[in-house]
N, C-alpha and C. Protein backbone atom coordinates (compact mmCIF):
# COMPACT_ATOMS: atom_id res chain seq x y z
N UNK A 1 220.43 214.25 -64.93
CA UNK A 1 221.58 215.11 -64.70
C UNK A 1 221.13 216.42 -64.08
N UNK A 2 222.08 216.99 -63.33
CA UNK A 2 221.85 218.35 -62.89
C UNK A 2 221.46 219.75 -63.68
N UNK A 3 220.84 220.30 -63.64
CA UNK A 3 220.49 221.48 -64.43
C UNK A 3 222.02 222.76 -64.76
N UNK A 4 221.97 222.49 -63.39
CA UNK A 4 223.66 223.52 -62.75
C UNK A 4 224.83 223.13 -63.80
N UNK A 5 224.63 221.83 -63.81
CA UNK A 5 225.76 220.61 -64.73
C UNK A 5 225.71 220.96 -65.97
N UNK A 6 225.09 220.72 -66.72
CA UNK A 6 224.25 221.16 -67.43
C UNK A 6 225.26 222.57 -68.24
N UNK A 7 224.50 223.21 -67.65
CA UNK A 7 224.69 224.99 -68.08
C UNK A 7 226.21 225.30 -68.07
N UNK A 8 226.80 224.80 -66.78
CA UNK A 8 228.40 224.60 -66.66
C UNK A 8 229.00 224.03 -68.38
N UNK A 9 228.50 223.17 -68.79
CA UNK A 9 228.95 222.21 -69.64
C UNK A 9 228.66 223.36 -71.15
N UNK A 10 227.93 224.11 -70.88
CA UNK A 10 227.21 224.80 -72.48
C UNK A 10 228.25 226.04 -72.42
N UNK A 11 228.85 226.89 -70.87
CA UNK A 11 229.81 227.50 -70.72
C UNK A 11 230.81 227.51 -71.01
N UNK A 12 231.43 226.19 -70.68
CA UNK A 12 232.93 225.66 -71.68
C UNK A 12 232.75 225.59 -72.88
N UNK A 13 231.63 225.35 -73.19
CA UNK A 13 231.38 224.93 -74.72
C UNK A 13 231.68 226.55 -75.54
N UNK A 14 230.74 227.51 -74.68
CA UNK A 14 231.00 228.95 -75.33
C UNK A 14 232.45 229.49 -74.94
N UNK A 15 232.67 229.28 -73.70
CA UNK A 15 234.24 230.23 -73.37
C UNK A 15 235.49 229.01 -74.25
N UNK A 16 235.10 227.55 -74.67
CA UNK A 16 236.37 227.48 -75.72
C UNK A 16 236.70 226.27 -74.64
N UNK A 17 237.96 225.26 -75.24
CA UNK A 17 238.38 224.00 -74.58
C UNK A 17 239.16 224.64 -73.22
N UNK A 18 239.75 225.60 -73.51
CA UNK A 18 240.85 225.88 -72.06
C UNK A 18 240.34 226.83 -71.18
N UNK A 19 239.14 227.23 -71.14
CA UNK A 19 238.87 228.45 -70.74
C UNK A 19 237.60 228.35 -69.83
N UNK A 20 237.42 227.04 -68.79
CA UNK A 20 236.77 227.14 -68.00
C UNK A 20 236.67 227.58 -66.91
N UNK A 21 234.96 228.46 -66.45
CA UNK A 21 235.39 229.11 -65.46
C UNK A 21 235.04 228.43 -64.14
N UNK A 22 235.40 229.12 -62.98
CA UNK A 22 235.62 229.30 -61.53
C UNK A 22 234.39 228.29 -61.40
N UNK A 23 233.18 228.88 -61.86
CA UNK A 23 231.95 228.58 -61.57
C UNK A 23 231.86 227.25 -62.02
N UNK A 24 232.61 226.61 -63.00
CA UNK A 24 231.76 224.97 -63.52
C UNK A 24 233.13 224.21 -63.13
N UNK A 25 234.44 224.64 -62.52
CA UNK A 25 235.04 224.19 -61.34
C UNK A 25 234.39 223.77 -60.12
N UNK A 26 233.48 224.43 -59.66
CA UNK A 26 232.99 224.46 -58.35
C UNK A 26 231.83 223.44 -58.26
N UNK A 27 231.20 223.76 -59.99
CA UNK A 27 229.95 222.59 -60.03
C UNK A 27 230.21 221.16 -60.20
N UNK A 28 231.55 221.00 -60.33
CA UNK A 28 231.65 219.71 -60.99
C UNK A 28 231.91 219.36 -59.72
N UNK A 29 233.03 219.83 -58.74
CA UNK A 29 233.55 219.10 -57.44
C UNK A 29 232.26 219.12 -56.45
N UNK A 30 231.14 219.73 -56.62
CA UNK A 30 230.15 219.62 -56.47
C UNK A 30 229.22 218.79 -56.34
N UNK A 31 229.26 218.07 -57.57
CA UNK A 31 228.84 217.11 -58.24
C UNK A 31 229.30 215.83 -57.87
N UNK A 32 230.84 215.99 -57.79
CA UNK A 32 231.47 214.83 -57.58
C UNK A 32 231.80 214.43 -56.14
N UNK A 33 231.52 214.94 -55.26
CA UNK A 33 231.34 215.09 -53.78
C UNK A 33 230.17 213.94 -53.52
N UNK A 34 228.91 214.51 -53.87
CA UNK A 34 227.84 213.25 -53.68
C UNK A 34 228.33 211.76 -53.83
N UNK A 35 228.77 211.79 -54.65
CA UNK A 35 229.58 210.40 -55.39
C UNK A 35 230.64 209.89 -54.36
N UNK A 36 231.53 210.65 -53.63
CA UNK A 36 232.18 209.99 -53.07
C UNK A 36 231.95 209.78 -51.83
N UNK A 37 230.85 210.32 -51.11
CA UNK A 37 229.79 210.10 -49.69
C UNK A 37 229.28 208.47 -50.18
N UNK A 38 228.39 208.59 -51.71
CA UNK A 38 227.72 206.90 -51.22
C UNK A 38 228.95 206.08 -51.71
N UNK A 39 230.40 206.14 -52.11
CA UNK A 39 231.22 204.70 -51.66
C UNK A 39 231.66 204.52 -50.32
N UNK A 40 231.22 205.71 -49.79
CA UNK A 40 232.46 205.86 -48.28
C UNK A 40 232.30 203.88 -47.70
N UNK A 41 232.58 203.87 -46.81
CA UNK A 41 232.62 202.39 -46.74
C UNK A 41 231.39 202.30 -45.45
N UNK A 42 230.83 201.51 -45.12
CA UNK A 42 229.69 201.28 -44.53
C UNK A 42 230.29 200.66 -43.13
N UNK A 43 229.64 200.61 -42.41
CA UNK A 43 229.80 200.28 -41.18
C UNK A 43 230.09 198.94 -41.04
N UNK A 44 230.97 197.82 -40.33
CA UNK A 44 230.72 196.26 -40.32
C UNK A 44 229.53 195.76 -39.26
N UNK A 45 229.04 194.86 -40.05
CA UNK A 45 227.59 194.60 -39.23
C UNK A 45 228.12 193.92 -37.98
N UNK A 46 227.35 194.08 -36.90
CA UNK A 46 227.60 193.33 -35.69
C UNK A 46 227.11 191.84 -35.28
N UNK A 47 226.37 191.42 -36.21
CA UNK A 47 226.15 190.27 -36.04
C UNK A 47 226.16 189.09 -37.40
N UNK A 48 226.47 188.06 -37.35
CA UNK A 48 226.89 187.64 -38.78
C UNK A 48 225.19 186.85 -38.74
N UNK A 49 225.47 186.28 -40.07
CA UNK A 49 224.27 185.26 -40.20
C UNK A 49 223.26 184.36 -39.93
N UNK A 50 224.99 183.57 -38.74
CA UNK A 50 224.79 182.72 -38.40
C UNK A 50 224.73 182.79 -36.95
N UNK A 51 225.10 184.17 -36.52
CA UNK A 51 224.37 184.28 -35.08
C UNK A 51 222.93 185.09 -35.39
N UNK A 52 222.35 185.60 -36.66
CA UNK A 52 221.22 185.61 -36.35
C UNK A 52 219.91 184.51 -36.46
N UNK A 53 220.69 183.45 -37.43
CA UNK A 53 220.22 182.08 -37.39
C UNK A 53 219.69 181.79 -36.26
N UNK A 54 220.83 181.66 -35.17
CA UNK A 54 220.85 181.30 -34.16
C UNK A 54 219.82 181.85 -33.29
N UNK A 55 219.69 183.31 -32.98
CA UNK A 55 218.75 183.90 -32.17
C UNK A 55 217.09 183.78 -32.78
N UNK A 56 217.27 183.54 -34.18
CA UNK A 56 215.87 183.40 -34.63
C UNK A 56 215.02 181.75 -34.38
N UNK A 57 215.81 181.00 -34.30
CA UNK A 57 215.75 179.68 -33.75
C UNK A 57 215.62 179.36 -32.39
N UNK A 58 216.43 179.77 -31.52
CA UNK A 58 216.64 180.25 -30.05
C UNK A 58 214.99 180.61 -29.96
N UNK A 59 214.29 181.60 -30.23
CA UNK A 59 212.85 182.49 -30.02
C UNK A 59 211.99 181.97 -30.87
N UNK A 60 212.32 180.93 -31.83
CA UNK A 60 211.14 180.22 -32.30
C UNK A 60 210.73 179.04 -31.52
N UNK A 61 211.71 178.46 -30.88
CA UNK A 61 212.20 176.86 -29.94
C UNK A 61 211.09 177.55 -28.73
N UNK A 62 211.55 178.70 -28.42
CA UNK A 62 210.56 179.17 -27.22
C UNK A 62 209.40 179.10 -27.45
N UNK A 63 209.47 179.62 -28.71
CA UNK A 63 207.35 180.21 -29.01
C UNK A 63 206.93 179.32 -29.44
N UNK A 64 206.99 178.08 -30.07
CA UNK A 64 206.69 176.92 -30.01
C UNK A 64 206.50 176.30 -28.67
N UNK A 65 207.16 176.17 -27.77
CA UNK A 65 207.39 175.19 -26.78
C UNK A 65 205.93 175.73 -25.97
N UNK A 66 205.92 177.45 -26.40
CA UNK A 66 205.02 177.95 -25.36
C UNK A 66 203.07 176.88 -25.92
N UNK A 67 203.55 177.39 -26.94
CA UNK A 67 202.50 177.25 -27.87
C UNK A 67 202.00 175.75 -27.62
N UNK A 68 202.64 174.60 -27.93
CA UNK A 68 202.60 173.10 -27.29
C UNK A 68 202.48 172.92 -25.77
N UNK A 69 202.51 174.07 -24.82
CA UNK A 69 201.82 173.99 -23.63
C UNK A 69 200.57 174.83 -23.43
N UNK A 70 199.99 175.70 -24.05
CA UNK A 70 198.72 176.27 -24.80
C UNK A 70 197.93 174.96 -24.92
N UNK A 71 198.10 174.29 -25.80
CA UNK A 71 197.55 172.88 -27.00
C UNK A 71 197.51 172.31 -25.72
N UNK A 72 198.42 171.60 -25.49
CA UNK A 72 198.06 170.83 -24.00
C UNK A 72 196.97 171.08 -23.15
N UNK A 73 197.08 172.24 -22.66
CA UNK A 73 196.39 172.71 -21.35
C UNK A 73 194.92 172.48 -22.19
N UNK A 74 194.97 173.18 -23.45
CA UNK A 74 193.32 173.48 -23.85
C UNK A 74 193.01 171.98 -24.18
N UNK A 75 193.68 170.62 -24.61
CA UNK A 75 193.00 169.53 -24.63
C UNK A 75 192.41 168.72 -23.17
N UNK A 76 193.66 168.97 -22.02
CA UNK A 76 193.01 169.14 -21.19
C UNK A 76 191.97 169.24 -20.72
N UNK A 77 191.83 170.88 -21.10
CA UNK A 77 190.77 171.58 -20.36
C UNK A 77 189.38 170.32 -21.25
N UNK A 78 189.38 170.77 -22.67
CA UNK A 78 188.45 170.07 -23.17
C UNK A 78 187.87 168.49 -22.88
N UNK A 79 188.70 167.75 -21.97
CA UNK A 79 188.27 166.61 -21.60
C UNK A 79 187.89 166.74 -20.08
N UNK A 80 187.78 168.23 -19.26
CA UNK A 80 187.20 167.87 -17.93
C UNK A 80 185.61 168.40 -17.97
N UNK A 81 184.97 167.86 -17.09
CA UNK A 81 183.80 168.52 -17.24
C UNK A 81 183.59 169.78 -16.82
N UNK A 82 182.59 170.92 -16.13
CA UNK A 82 182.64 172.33 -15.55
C UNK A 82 183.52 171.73 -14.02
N UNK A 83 182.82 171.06 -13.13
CA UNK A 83 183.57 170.90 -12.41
C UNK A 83 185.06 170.77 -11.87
N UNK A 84 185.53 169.85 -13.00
CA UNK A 84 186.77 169.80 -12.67
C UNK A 84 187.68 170.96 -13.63
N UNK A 85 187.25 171.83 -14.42
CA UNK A 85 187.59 172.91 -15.30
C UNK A 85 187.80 174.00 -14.16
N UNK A 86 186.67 173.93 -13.19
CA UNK A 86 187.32 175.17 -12.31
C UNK A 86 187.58 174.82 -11.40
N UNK A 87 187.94 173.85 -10.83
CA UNK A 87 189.24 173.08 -10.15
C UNK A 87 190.30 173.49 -10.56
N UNK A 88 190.68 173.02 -11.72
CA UNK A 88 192.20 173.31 -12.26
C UNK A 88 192.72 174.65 -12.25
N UNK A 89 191.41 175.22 -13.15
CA UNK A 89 191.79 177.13 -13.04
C UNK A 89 191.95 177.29 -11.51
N UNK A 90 191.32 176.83 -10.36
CA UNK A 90 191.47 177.90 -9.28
C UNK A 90 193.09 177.09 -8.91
N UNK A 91 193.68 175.85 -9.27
CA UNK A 91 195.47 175.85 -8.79
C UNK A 91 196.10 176.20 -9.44
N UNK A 92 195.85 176.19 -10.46
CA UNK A 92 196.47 177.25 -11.66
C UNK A 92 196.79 178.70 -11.20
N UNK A 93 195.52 179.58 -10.85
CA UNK A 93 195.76 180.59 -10.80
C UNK A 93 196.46 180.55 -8.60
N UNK A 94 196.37 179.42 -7.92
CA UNK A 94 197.10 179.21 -6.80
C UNK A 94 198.64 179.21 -7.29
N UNK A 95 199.09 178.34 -7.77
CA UNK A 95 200.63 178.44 -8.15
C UNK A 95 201.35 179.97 -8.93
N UNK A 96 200.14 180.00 -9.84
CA UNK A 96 200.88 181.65 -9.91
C UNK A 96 200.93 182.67 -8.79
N UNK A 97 199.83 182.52 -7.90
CA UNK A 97 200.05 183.89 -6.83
C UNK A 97 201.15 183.14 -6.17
N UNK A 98 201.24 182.21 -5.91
CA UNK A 98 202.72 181.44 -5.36
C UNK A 98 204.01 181.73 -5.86
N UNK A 99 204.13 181.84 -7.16
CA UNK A 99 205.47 181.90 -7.99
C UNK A 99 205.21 183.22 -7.85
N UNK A 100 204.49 184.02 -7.93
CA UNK A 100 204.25 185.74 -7.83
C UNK A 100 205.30 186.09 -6.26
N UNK A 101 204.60 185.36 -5.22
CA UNK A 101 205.33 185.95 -4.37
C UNK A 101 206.82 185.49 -4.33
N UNK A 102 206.54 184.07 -4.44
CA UNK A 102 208.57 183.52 -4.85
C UNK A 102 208.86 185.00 -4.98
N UNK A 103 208.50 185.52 -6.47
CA UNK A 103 209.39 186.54 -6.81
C UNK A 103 209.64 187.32 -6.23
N UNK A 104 208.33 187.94 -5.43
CA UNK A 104 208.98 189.42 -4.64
C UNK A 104 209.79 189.01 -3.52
N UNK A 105 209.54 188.10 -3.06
CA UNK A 105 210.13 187.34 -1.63
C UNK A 105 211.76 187.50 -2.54
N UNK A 106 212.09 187.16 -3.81
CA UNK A 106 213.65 186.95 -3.65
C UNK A 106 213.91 188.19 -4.18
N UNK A 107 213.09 188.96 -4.38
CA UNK A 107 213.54 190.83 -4.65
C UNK A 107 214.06 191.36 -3.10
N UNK A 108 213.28 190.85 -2.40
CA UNK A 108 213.38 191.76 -1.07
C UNK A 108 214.47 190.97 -0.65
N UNK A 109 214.16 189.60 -0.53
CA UNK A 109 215.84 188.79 0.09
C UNK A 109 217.13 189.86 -0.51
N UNK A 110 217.23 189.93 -1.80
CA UNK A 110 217.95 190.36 -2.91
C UNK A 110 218.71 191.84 -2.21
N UNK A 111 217.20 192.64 -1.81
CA UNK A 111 218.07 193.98 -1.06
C UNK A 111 217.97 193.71 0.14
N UNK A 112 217.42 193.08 0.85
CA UNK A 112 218.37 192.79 2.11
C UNK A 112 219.82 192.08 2.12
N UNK A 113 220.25 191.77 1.15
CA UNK A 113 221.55 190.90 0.97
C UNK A 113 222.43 192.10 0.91
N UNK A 114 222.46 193.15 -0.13
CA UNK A 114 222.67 194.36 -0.68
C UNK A 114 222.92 195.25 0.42
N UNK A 115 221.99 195.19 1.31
CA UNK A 115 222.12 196.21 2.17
C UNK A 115 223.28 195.79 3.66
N UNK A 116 223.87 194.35 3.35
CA UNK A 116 224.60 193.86 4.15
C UNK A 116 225.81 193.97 3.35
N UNK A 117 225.98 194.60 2.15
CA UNK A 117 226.80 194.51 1.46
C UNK A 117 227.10 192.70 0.59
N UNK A 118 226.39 192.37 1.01
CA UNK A 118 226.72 190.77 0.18
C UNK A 118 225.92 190.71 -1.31
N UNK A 119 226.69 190.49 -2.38
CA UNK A 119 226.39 189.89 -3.56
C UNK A 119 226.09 188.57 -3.90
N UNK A 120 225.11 188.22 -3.71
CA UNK A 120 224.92 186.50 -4.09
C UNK A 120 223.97 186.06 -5.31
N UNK A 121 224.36 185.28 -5.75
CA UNK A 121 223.78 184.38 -6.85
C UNK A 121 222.30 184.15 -6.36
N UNK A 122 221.57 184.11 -7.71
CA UNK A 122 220.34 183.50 -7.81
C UNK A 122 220.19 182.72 -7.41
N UNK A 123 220.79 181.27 -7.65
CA UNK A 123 220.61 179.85 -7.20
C UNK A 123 220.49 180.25 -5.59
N UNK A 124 221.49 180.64 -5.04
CA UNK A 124 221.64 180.51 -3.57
C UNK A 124 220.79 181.81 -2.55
N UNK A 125 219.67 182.94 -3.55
CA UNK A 125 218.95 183.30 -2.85
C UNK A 125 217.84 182.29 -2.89
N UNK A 126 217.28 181.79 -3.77
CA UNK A 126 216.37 180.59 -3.49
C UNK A 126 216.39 180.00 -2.80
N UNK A 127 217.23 179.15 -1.99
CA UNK A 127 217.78 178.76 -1.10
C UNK A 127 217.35 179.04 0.35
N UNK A 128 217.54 180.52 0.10
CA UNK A 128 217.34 181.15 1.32
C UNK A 128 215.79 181.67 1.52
N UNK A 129 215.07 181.39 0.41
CA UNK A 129 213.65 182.12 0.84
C UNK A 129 212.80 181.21 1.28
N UNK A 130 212.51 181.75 2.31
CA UNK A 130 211.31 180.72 3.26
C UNK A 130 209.58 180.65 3.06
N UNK A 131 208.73 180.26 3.25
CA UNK A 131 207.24 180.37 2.69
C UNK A 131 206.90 181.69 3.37
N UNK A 132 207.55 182.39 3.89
CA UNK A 132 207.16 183.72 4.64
C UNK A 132 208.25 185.01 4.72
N UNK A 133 207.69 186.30 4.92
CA UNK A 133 209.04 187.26 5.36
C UNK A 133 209.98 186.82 6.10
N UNK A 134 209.11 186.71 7.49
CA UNK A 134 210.13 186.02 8.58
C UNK A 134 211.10 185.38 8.59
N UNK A 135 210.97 183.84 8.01
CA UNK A 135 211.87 182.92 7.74
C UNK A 135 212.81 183.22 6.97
N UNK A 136 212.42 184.05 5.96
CA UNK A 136 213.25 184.57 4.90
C UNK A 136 214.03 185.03 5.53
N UNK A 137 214.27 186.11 6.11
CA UNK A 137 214.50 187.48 7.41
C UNK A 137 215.72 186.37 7.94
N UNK A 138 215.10 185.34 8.61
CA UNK A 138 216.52 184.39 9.36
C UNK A 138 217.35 183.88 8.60
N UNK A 139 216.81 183.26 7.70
CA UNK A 139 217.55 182.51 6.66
C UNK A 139 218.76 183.62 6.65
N UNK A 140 218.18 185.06 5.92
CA UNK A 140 219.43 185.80 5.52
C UNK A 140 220.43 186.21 6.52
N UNK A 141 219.98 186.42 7.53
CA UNK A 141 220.95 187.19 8.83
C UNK A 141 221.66 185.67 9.39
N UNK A 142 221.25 184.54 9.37
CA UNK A 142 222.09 183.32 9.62
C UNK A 142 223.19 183.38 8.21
N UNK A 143 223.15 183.14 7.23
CA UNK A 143 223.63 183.33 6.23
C UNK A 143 225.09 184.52 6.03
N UNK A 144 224.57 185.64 6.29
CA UNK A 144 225.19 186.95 6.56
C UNK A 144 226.04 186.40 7.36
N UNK A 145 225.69 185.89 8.59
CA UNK A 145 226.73 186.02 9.84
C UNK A 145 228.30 184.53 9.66
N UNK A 146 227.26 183.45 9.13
CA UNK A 146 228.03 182.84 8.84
C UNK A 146 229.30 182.99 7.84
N UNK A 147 228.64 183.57 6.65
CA UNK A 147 229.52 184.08 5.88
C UNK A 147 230.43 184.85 6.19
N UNK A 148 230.50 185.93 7.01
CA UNK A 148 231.13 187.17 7.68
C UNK A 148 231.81 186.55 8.66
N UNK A 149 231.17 185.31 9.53
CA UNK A 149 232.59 184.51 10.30
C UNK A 149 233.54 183.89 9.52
N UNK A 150 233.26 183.37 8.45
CA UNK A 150 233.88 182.47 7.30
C UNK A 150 235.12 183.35 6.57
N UNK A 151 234.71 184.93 6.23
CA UNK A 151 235.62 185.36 5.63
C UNK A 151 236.77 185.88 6.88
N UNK A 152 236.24 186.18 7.74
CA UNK A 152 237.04 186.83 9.27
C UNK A 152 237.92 185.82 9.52
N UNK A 153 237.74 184.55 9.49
CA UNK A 153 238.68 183.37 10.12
C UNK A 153 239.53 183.05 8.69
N UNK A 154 238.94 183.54 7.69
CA UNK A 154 240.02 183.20 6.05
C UNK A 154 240.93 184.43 6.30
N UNK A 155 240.64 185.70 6.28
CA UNK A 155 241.48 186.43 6.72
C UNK A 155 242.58 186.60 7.84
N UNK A 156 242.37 185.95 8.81
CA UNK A 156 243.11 185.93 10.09
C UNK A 156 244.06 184.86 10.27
N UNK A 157 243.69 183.49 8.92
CA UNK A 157 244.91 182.55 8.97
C UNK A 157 245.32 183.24 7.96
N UNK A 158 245.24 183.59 7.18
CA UNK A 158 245.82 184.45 5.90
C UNK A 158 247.37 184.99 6.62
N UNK A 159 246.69 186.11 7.69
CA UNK A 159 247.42 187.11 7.90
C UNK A 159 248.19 186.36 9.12
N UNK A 160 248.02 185.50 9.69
CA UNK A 160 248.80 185.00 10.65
C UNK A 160 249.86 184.42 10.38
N UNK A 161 250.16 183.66 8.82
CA UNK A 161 251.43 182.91 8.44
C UNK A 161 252.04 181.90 9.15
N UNK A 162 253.00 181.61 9.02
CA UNK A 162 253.86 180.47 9.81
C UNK A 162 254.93 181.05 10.59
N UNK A 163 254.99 180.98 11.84
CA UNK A 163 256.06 181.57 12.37
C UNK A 163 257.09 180.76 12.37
N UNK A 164 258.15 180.96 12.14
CA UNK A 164 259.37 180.08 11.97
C UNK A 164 259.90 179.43 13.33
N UNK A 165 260.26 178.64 12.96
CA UNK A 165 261.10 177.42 14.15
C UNK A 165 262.27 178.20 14.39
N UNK A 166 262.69 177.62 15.66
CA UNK A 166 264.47 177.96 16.32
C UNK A 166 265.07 176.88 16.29
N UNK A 167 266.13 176.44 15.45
CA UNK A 167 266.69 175.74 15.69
C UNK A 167 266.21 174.51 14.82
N UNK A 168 266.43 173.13 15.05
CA UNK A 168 265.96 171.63 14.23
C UNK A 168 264.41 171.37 14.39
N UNK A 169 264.42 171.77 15.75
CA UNK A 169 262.71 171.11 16.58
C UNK A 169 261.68 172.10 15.76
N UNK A 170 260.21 172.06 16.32
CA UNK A 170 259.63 172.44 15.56
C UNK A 170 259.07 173.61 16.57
N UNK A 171 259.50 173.76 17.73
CA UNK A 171 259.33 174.26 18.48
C UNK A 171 259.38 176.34 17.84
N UNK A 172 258.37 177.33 18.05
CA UNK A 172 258.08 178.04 17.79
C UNK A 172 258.87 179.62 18.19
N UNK A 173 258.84 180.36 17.49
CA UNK A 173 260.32 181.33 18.33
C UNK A 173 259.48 182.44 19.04
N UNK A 174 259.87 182.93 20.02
CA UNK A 174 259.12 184.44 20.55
C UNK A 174 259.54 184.83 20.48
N UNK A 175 259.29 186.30 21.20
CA UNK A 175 260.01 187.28 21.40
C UNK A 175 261.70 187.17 22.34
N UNK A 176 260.94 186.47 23.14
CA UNK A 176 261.79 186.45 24.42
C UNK A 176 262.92 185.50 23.85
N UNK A 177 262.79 184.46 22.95
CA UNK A 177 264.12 183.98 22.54
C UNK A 177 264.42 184.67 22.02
N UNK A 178 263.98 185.21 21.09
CA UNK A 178 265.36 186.31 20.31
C UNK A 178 265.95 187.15 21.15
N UNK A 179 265.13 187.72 22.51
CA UNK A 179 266.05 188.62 23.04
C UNK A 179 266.99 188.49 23.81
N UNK A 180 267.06 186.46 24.25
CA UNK A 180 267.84 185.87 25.08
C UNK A 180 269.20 185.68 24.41
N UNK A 181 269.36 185.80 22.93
CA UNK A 181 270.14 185.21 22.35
C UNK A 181 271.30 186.39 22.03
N UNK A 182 272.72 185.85 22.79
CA UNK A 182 273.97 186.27 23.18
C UNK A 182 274.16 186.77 21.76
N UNK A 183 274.48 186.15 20.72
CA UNK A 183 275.03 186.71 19.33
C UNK A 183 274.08 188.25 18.99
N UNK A 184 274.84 189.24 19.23
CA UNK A 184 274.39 190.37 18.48
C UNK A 184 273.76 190.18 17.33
N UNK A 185 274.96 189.85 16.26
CA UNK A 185 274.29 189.53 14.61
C UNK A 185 273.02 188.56 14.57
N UNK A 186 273.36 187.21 14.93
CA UNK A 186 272.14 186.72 14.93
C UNK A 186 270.79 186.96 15.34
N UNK A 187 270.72 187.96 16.65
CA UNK A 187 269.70 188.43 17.42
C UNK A 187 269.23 189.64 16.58
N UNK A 188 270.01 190.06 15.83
CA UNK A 188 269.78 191.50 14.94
C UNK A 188 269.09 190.65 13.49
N UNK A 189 269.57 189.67 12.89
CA UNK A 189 269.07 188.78 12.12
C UNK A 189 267.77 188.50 12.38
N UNK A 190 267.20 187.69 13.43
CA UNK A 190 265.97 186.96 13.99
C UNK A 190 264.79 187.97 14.13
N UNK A 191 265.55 189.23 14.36
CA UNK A 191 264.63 190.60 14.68
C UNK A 191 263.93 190.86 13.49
N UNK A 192 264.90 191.40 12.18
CA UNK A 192 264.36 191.36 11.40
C UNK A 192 263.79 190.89 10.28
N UNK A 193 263.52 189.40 10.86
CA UNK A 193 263.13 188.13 10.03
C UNK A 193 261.65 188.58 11.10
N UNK A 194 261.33 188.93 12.08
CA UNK A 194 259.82 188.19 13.20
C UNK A 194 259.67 189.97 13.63
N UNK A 195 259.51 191.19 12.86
CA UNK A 195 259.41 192.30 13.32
C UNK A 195 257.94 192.38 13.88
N UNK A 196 256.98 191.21 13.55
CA UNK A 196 255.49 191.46 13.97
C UNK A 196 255.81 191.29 15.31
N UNK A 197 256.77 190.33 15.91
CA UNK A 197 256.32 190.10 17.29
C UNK A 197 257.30 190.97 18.31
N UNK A 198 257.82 192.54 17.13
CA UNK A 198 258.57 193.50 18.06
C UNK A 198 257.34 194.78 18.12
N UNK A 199 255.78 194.94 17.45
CA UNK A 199 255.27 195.47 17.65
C UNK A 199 254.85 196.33 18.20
C-alpha cells in the first residue's frame, strides 16, 4: 500500500468519521486513477491465431524446402570427385551471374517502361528481356509502339460511334443530306441528332 494512503487513512481516523480532509480526497482519487488506466481496454490484435499459424507454416515450408536443397546439393557434391566438384561450382556460380543480370536487365527494362509512361506486369517484362541491353532496348520500344497504336485505334472507334442511317437502307447520313432536306423541323431534328458533322 501507499505510504500517502496510509497517513490519509490515520487522518480520518484522528479528524472523526465525517470529517475528512481535502488532502485524503485527493489521495484516494489518486490512488484510484492508477486502477482505472490498467482496465482501460487494450487494443484488438491484428492478427488472429490462425493467421499466425498460417505465416509461421508459410516460413517454415520455405526454410525447410531451402534446407532439402542444401542436403541435396551437399550429397551431390559428396559423390563427385575434385574434378567434377569444380565443374559444378563454376555453373553454379554461371547461372547465378545469369539470374544476377536477368535481374538488373528487368530493373532497367522496368524504368524504361516508366519512362514511356507504361505500367506493366512482371510476367510480361520477362518477356521482353533479351540476352543483352540492346535487344532488350527493341523488345521495349516495339512493345511501346504497338501498344500506343493499340490504345489510339481503341480510342478512335470508341469516339467515332455509329452514325445513323436515313431512312430504311443502311445507307449513311452527311452533312449534305440534312441540308438538302425541305422539312424545316425535320432538318432542325437531324441537326441536332449529327451536331459532330456541323463542326
Amino acid at each position: 500500500m501507499n505510504l500517502d494512503y496510509l497517513q490519509n487513512l490515520m487522518k480520518m481516523d484522528t479528524d472523526g468519521a465525517g470529517g475528512a480532509s481535502v488532502e485524503s480526497t485527493e489521495s484516494t482519487e489518486q490512488m484510484e486513477a492508477p486502477e482505472e488506466q490498467e482496465t482501460s481496454p487494450k487494443p484488438e490484435a491484428k492478427y488472429t491465431d490462425e493467421d499466425i499459424d498460417r505465416i509461421v507454416e508459410r516460413k517454415f515450408a520455405r526454410w525447410q524446402k531451402a534446407r532439402e536443397a542444401e542436403i541435396d546439393q551437399a550429397k551431390k557434391l559428396e559423390r563427385m570427385n575434385a574434378e567434377e566438384q569444380a565443374k559444378y561450382q563454376k555453373e553454379e556460380a554461371e547461372k547465378a551471374k545469369a539470374e544476377l543480370a536477368r535481374y538488373k536487365m528487368a530493373d532497367q527494362a522496368r524504368s524504361m517502361l516508366a519512362e514511356k509512361n507504361l505500367n506493366v506486369p512482371s510476367d510480361l517484362i520477362d518477356m521482353m528481356i533479351g540476352k543483352d541491353a540492346d535487344i532488350t532496348k527493341n523488345n521495349i520500344d516495339k512493345f511501346a509502339k504497338l501498344f500506343g497504336d493499340a490504345v489510339n485505334d481503341e480510342v478512335s472507334n470508341r469516339l467515332k460511334g455509329k452514325t445513323p442511317s436515313i431512312g430504311a437502307g443502311n445507307k449513311t447520313i452527311t452533312r449534305e443530306d440534312i441540308e438538302n432536306i425541305k422539312d424545316p423541323v425535320e432538318r432542325q431534328k437531324l441537326i441536332a441528332e449529327n451536331l459532330r458533322l456541323f463542326e
